[in-house]
C-alpha atoms as a PDB file:
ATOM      1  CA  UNK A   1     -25.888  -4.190   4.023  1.00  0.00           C
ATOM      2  CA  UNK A   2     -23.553  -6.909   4.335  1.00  0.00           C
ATOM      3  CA  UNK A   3     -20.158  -8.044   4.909  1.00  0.00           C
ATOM      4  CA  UNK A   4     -19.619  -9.328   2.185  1.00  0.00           C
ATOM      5  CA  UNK A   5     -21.019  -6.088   0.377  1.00  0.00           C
ATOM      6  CA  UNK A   6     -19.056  -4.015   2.462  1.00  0.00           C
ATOM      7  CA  UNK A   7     -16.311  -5.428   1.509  1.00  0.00           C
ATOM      8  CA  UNK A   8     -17.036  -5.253  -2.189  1.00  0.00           C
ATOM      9  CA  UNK A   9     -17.539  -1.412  -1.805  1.00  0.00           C
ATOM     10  CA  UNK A  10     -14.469  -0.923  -0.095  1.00  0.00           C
ATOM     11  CA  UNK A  11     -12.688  -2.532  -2.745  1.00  0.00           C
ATOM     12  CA  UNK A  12     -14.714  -0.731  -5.171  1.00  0.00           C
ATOM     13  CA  UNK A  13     -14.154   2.621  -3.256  1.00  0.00           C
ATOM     14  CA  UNK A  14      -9.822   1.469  -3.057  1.00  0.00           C
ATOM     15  CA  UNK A  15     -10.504   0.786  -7.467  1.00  0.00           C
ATOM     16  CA  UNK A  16     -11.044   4.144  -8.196  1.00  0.00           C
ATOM     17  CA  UNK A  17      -9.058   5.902  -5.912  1.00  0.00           C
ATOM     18  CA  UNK A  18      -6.117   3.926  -7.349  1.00  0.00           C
ATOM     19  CA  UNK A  19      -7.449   5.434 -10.793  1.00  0.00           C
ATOM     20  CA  UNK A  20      -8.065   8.618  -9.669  1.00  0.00           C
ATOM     21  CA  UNK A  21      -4.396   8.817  -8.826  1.00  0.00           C
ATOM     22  CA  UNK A  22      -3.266   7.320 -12.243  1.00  0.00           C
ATOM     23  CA  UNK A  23      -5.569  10.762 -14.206  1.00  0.00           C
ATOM     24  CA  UNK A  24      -3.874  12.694 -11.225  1.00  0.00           C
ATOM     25  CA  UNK A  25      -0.660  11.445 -11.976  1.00  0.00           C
ATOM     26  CA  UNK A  26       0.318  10.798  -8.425  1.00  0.00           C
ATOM     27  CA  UNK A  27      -0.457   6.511  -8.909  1.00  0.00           C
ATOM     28  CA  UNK A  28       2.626   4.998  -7.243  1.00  0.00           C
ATOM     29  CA  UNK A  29       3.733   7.985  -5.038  1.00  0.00           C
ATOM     30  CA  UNK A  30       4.129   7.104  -1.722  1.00  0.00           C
ATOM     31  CA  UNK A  31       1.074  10.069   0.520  1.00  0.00           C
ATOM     32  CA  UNK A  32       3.567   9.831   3.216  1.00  0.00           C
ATOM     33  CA  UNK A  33       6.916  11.174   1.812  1.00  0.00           C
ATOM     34  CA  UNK A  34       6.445  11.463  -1.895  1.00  0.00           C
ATOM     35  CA  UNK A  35       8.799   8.851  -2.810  1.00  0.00           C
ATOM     36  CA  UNK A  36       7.890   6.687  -5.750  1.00  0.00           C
ATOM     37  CA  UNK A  37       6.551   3.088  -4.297  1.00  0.00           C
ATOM     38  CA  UNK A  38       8.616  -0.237  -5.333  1.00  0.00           C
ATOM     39  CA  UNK A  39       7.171  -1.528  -8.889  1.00  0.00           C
ATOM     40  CA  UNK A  40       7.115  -5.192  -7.424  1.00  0.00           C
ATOM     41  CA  UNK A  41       5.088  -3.881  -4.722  1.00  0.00           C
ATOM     42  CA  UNK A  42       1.940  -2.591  -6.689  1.00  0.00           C
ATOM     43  CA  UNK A  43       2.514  -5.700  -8.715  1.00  0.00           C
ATOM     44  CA  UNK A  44       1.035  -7.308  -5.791  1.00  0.00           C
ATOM     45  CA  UNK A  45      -0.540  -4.867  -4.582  1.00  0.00           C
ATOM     46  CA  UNK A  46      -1.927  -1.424  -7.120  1.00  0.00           C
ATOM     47  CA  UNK A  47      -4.143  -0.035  -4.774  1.00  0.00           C
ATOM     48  CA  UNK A  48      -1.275   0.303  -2.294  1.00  0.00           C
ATOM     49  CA  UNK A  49      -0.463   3.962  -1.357  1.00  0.00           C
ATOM     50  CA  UNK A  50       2.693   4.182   0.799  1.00  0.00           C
ATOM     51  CA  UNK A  51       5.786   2.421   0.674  1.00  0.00           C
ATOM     52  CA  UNK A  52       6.341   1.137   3.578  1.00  0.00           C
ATOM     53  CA  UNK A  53       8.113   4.209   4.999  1.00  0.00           C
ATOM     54  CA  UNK A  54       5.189   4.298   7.923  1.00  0.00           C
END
């Protein structure tokens, strides 16, 4: 494989764990100490998954 399809994958792979979390109900909880994540910060960023507590 590539890089560049590496990359794509782990994007991919990031994608649906991000949904995942929305059917789970846990999208923009922070897996470090449960505490919701900023909105403006999965503006930038939805895939995120802490909140900058670690």
């Amino acid at each position: 494989m590539t890089l560049e399809h590496d990359d794509f994958k782990r994007e991919l792979d990031e994608i649906e764990a991000a949904l995942d979390r929305i059917r789970d109900s846990k999208f923009g909880i922070c897996h470090h100490c449960l505490n919701p994540i900023d909105d403006e910060k999965l503006l930038v960023n939805p895939i995120i998954t802490n909140c900058g507590c670690h």
